[in-house]
PDB file of N, CA and C in Angstrom:
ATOM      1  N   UNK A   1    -110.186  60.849 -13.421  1.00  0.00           N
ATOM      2  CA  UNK A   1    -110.963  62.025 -13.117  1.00  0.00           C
ATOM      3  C   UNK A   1    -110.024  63.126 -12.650  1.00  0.00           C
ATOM      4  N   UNK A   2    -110.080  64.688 -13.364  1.00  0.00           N
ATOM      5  CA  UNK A   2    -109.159  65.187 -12.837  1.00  0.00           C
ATOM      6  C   UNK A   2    -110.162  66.226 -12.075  1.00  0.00           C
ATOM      7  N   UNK A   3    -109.902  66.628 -11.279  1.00  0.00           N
ATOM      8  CA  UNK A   3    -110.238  67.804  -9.866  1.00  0.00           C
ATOM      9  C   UNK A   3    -109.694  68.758 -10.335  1.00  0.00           C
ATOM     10  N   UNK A   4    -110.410  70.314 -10.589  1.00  0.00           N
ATOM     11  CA  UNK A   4    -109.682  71.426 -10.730  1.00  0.00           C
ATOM     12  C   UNK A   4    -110.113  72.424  -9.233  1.00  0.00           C
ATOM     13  N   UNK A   5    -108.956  73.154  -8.988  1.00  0.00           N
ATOM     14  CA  UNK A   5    -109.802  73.568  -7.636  1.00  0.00           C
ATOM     15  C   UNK A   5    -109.003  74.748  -7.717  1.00  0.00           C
ATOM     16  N   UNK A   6    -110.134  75.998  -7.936  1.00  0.00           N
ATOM     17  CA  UNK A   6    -109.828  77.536  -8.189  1.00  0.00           C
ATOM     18  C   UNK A   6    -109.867  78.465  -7.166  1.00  0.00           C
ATOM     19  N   UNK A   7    -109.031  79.176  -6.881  1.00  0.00           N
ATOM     20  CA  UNK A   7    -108.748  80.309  -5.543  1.00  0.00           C
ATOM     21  C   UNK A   7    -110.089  80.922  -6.220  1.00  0.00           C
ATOM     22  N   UNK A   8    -111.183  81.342  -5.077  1.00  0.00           N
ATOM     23  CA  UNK A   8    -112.728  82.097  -5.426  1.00  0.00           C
ATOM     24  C   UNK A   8    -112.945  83.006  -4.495  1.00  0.00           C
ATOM     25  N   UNK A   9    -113.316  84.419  -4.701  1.00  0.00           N
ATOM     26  CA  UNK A   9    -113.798  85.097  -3.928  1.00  0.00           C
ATOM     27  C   UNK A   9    -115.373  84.513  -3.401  1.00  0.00           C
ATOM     28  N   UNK A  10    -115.424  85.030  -2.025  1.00  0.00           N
ATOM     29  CA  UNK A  10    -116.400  84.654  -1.331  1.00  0.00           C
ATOM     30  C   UNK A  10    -116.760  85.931  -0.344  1.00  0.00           C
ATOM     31  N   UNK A  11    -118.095  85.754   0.478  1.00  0.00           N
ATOM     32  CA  UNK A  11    -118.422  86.674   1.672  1.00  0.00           C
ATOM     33  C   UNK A  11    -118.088  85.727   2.535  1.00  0.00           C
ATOM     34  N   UNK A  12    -117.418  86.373   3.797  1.00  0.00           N
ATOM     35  CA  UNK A  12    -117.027  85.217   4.860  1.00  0.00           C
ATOM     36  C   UNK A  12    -117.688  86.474   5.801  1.00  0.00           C
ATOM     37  N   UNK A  13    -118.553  85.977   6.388  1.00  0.00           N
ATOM     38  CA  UNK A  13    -119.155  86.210   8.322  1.00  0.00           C
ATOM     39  C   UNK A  13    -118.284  85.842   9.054  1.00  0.00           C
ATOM     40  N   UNK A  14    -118.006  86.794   9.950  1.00  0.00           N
ATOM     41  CA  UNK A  14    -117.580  86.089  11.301  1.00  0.00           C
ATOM     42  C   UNK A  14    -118.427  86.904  12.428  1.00  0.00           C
ATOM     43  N   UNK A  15    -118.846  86.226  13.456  1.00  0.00           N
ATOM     44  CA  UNK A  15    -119.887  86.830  14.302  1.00  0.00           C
ATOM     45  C   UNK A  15    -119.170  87.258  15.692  1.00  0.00           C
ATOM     46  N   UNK A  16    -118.450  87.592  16.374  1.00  0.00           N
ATOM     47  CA  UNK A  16    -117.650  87.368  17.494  1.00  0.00           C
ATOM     48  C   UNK A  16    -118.664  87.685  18.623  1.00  0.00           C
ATOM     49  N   UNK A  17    -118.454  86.875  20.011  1.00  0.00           N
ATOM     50  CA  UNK A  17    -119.591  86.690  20.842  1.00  0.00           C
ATOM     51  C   UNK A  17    -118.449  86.411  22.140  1.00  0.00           C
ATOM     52  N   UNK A  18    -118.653  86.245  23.109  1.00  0.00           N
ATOM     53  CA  UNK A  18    -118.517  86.149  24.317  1.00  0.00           C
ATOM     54  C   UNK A  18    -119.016  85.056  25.363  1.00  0.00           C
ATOM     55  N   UNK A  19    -118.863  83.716  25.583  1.00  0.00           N
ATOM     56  CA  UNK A  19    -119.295  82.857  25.934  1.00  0.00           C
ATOM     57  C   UNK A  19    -119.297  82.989  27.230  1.00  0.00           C
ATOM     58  N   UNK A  20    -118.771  84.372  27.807  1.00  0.00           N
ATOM     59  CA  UNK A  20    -118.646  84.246  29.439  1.00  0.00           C
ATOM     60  C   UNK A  20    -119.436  85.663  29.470  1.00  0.00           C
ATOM     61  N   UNK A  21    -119.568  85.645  31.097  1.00  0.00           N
ATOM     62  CA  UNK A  21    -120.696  86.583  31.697  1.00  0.00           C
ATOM     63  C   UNK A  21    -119.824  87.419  31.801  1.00  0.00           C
ATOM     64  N   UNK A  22    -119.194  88.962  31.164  1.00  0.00           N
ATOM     65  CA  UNK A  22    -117.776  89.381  31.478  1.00  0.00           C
ATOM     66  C   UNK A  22    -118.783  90.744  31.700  1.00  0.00           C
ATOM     67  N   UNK A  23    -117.626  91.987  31.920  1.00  0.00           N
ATOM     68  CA  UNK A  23    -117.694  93.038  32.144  1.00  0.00           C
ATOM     69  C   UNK A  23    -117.895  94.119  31.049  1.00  0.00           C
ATOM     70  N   UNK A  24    -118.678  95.411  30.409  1.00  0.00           N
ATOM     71  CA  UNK A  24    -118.477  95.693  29.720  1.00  0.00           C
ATOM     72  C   UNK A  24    -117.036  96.266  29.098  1.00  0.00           C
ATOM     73  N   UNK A  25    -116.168  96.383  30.093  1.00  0.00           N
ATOM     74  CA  UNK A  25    -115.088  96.660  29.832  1.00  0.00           C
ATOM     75  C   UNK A  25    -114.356  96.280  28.801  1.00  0.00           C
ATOM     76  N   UNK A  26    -114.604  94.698  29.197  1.00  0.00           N
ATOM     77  CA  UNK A  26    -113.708  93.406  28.313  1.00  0.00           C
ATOM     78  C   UNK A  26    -113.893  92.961  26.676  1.00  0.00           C
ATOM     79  N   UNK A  27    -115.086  94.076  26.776  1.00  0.00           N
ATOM     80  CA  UNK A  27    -115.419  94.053  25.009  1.00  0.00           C
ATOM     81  C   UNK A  27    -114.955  94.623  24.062  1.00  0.00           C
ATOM     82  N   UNK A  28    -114.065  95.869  24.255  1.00  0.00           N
ATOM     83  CA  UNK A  28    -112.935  96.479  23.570  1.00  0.00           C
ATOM     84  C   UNK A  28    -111.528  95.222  23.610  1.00  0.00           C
ATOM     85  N   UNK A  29    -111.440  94.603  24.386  1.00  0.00           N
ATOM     86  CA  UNK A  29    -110.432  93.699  24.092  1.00  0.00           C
ATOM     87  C   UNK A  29    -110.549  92.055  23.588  1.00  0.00           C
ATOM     88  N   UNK A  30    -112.250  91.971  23.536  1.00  0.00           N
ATOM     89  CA  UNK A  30    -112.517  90.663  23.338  1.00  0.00           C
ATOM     90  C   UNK A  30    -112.162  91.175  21.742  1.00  0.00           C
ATOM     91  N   UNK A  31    -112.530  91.854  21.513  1.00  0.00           N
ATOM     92  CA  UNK A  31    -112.785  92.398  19.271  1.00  0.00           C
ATOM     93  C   UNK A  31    -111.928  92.328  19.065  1.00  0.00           C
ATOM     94  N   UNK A  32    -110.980  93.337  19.619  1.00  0.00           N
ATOM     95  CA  UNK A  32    -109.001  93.077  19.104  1.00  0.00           C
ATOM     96  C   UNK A  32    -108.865  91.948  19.128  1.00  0.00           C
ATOM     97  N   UNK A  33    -109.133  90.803  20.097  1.00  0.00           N
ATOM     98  CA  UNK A  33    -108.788  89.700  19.892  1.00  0.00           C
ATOM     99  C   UNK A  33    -108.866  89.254  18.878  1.00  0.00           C
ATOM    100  N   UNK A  34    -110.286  89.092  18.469  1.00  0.00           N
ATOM    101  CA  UNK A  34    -110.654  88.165  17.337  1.00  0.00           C
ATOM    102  C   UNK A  34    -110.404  88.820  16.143  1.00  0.00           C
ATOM    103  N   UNK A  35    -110.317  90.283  15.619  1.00  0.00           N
ATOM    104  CA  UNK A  35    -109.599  90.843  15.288  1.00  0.00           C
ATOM    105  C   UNK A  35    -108.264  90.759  14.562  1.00  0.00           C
ATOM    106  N   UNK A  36    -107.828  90.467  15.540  1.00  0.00           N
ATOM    107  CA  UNK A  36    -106.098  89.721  15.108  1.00  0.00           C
ATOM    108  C   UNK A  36    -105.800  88.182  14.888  1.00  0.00           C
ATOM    109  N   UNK A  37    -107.086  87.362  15.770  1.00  0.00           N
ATOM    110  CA  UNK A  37    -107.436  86.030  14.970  1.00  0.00           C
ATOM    111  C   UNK A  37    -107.905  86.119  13.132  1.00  0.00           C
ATOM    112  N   UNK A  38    -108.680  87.124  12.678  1.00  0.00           N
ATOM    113  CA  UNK A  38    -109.089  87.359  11.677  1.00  0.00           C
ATOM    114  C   UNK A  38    -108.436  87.941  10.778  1.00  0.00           C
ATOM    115  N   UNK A  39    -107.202  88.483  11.114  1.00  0.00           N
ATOM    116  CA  UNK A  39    -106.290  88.692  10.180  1.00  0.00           C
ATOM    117  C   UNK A  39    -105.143  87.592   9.986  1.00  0.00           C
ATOM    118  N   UNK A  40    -104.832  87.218  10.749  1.00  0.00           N
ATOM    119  CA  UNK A  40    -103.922  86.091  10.388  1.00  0.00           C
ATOM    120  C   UNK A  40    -104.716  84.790   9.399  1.00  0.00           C
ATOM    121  N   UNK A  41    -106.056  84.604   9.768  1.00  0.00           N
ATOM    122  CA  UNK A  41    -106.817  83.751   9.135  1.00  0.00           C
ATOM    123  C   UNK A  41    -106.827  84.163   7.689  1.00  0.00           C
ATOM    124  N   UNK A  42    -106.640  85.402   7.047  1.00  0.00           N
ATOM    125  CA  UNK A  42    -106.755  85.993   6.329  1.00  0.00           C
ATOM    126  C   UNK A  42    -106.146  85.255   5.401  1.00  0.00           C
ATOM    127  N   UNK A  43    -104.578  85.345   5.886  1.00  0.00           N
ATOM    128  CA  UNK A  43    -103.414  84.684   5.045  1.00  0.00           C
ATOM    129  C   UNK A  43    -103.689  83.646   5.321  1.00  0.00           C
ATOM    130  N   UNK A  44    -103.788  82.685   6.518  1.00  0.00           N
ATOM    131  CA  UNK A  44    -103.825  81.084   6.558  1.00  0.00           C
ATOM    132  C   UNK A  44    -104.757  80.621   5.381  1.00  0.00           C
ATOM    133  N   UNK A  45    -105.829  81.256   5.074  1.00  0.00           N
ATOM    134  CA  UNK A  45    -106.909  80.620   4.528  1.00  0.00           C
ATOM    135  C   UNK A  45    -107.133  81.365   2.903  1.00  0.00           C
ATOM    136  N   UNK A  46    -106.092  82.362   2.575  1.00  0.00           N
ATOM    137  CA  UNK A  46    -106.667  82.850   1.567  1.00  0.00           C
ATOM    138  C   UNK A  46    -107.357  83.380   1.107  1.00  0.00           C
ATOM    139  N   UNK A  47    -108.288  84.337   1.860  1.00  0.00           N
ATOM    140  CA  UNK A  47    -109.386  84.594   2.006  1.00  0.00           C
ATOM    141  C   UNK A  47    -109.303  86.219   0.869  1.00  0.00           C
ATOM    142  N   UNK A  48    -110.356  86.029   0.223  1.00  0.00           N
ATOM    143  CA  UNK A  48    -110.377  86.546  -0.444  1.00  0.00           C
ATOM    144  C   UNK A  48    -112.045  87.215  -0.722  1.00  0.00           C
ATOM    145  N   UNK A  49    -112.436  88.030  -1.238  1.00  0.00           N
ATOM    146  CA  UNK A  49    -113.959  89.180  -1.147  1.00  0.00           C
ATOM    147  C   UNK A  49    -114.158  89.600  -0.152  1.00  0.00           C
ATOM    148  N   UNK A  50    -115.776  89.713   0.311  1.00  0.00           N
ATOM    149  CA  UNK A  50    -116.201  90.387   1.123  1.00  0.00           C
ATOM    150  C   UNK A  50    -116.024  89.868   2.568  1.00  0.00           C
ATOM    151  N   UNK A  51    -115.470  90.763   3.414  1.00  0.00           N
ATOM    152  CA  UNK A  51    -115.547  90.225   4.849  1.00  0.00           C
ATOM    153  C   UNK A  51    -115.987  91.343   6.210  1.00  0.00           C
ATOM    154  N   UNK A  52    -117.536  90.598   6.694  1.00  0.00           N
ATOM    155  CA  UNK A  52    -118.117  90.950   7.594  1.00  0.00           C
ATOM    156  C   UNK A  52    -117.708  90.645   9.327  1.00  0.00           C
ATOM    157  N   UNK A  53    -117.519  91.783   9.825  1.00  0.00           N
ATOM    158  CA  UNK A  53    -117.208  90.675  11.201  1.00  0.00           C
ATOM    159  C   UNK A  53    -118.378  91.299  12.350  1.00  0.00           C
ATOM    160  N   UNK A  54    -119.490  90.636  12.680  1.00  0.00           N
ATOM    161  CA  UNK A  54    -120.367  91.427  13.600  1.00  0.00           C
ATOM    162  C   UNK A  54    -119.536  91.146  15.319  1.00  0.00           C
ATOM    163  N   UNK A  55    -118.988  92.557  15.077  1.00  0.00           N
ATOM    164  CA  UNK A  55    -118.292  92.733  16.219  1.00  0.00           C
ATOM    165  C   UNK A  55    -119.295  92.481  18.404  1.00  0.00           C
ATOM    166  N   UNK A  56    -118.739  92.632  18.853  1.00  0.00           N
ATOM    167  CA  UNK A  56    -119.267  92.843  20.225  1.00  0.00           C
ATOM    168  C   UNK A  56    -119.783  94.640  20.249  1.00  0.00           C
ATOM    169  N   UNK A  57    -120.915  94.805  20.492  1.00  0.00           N
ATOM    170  CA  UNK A  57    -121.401  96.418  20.352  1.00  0.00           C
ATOM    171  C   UNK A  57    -120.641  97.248  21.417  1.00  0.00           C
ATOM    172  N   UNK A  58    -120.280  97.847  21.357  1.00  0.00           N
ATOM    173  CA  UNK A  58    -119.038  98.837  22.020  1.00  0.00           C
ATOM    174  C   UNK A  58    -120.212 100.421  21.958  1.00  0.00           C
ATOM    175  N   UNK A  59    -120.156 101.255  23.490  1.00  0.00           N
ATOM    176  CA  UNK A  59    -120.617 102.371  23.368  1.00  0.00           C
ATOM    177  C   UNK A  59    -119.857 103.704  22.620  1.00  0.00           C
ATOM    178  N   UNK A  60    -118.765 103.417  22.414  1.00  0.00           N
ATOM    179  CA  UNK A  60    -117.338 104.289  21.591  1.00  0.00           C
ATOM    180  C   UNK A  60    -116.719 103.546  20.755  1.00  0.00           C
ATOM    181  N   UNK A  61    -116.750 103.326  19.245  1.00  0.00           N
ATOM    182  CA  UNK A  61    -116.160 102.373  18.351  1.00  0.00           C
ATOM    183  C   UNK A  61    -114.628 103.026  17.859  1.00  0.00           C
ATOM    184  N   UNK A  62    -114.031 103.971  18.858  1.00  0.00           N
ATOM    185  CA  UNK A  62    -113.283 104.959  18.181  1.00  0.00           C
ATOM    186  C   UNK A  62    -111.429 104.225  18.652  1.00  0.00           C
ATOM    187  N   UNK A  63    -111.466 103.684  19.433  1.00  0.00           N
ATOM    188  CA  UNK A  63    -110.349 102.756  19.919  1.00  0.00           C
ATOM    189  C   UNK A  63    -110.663 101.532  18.769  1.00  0.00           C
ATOM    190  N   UNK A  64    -111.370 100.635  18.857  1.00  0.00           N
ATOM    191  CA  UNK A  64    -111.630  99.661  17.604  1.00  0.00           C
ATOM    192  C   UNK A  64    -111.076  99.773  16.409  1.00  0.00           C
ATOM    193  N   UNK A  65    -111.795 101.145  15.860  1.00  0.00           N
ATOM    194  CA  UNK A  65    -111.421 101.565  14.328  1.00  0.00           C
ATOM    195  C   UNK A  65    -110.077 101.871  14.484  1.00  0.00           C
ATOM    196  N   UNK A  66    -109.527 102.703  14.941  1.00  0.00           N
ATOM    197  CA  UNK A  66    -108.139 103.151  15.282  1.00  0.00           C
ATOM    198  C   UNK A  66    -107.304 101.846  15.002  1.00  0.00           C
ATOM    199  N   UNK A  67    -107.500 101.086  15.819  1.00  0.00           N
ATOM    200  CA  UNK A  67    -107.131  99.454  15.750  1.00  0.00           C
ATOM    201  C   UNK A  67    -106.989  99.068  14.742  1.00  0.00           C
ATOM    202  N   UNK A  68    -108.508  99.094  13.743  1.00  0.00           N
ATOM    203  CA  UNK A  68    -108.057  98.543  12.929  1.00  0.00           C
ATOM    204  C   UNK A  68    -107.195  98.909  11.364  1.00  0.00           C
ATOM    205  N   UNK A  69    -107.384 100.636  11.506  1.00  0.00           N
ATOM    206  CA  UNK A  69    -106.590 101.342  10.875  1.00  0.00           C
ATOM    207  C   UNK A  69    -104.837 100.749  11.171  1.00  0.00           C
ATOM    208  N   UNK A  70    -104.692 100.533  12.233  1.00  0.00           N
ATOM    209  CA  UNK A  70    -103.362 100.026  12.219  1.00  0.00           C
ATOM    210  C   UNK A  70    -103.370  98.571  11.837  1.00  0.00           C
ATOM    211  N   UNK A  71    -103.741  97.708  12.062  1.00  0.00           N
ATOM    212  CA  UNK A  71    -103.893  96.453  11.931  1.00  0.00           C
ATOM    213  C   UNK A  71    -103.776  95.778  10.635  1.00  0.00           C
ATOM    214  N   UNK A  72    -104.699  96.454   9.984  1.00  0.00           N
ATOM    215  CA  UNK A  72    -105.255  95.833   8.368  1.00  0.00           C
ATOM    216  C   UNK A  72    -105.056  97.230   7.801  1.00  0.00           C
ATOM    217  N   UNK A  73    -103.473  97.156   7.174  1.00  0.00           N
ATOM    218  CA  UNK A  73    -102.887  98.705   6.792  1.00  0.00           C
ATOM    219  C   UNK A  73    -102.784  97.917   5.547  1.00  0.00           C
ATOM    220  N   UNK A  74    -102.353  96.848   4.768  1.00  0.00           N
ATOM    221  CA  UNK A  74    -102.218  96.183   3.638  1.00  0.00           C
ATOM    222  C   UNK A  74    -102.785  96.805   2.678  1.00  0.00           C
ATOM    223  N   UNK A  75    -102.190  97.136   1.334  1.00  0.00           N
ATOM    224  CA  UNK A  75    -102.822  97.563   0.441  1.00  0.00           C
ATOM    225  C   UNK A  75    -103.933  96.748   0.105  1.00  0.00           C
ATOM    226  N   UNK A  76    -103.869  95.213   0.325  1.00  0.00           N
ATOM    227  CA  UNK A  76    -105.029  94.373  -0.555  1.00  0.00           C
ATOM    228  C   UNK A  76    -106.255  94.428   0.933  1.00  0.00           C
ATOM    229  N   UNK A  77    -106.289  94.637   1.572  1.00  0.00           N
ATOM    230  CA  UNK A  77    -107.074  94.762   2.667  1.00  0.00           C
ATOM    231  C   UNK A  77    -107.981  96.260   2.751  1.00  0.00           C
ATOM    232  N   UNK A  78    -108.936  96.438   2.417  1.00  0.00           N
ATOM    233  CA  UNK A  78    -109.488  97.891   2.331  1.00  0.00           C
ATOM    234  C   UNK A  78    -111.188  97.775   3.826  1.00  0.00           C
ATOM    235  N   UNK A  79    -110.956  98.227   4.683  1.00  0.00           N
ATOM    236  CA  UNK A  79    -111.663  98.696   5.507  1.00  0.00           C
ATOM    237  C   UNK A  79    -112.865  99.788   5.227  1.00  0.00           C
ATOM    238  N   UNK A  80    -114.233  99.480   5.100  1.00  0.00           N
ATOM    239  CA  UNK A  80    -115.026 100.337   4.256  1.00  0.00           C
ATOM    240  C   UNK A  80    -115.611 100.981   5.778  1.00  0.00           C
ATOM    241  N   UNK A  81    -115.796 100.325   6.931  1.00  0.00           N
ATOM    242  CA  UNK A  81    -116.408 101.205   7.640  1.00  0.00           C
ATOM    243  C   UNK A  81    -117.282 100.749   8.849  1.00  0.00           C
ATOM    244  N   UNK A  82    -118.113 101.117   9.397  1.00  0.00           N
ATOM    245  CA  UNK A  82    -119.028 100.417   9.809  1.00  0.00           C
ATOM    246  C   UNK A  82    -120.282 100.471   9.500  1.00  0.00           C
ATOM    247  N   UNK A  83    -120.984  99.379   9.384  1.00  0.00           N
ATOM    248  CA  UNK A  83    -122.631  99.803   9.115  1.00  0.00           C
ATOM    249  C   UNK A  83    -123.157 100.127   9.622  1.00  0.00           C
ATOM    250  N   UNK A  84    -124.708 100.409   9.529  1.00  0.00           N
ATOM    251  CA  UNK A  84    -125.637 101.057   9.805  1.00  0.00           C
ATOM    252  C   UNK A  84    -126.106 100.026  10.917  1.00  0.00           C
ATOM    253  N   UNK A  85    -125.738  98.648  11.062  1.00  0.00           N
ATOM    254  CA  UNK A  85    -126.304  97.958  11.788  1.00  0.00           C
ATOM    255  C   UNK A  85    -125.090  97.136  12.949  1.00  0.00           C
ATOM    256  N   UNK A  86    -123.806  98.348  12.950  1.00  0.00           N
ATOM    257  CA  UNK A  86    -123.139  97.536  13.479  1.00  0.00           C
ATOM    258  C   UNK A  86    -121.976  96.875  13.159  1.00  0.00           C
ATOM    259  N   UNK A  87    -122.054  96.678  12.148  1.00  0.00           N
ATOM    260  CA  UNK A  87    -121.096  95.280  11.555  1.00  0.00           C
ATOM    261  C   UNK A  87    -119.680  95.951  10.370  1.00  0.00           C
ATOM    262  N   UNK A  88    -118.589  95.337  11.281  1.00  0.00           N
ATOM    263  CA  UNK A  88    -117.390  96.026  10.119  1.00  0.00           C
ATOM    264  C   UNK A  88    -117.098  95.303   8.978  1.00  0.00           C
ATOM    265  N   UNK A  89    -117.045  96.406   8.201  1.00  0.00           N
ATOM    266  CA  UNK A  89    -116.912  95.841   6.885  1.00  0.00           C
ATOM    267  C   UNK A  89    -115.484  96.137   5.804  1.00  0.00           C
ATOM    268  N   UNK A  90    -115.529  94.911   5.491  1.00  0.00           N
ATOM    269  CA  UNK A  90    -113.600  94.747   4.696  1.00  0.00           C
ATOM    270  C   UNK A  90    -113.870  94.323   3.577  1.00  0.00           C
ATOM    271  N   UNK A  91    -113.016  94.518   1.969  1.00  0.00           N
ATOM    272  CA  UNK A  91    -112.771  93.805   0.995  1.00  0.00           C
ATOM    273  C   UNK A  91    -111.186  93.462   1.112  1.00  0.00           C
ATOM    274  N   UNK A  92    -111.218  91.923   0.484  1.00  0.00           N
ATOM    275  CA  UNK A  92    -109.656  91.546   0.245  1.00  0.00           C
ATOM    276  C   UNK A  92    -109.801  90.993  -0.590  1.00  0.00           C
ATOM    277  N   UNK A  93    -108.540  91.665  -1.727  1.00  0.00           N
ATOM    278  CA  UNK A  93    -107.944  90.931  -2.756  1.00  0.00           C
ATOM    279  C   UNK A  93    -107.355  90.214  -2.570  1.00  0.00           C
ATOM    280  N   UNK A  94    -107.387  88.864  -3.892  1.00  0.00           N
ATOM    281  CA  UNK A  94    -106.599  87.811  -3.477  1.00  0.00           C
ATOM    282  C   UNK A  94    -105.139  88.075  -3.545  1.00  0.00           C
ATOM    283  N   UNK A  95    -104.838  89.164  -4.288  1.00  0.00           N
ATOM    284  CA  UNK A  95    -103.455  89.477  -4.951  1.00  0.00           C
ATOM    285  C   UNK A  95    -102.095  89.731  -3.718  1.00  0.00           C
ATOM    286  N   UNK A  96    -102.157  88.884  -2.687  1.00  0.00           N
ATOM    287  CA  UNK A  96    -101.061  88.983  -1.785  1.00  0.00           C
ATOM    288  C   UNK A  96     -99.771  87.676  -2.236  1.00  0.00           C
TER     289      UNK A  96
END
């Protein structure tokens, strides 16, 4: 029996949340976190199509984006924005 197993674009969610009772402060730095967990995952895993990350709701998203303008500068990495409901939104090609 042979197994063929093909690199596939996919939508990957990631929901980021806060398991502790914190400060609103700490939510501009909880996102970078995961953030920069989510880009390295990027490459670990290959990740390739659509990628949602429903961030922690922030009253100023303008440090965030900034962020991630620097962060996910990669040509195959394209940053579309944020939605209407919140949630940042990325395409990645597999072509790295």
């Amino acid at each position: 029996m042979q197994v063929l197993a093909e690199k596939t674009e996919v939508m990957w969610v990631v929901d980021v949340n806060s398991g502790e009772n914190i400060k609103k402060d700490d939510f501009l730095a909880i996102n970078i976190a995961a953030l920069k967990k989510v880009h390295q995952l990027i490459y670990l895993k290959e990740m390739a199509g659509i990628l949602v990350v429903d961030a922690i709701s922030l009253d100023d998203y303008k440090d965030l984006l900034d962020f991630i303008d620097q962060e996910f500068s990669e040509e195959n990495i394209k940053f579309h924005g944020l939605s209407n409901l919140g949630l940042l939104e990325f395409t990645i090609r597999l072509d790295f």
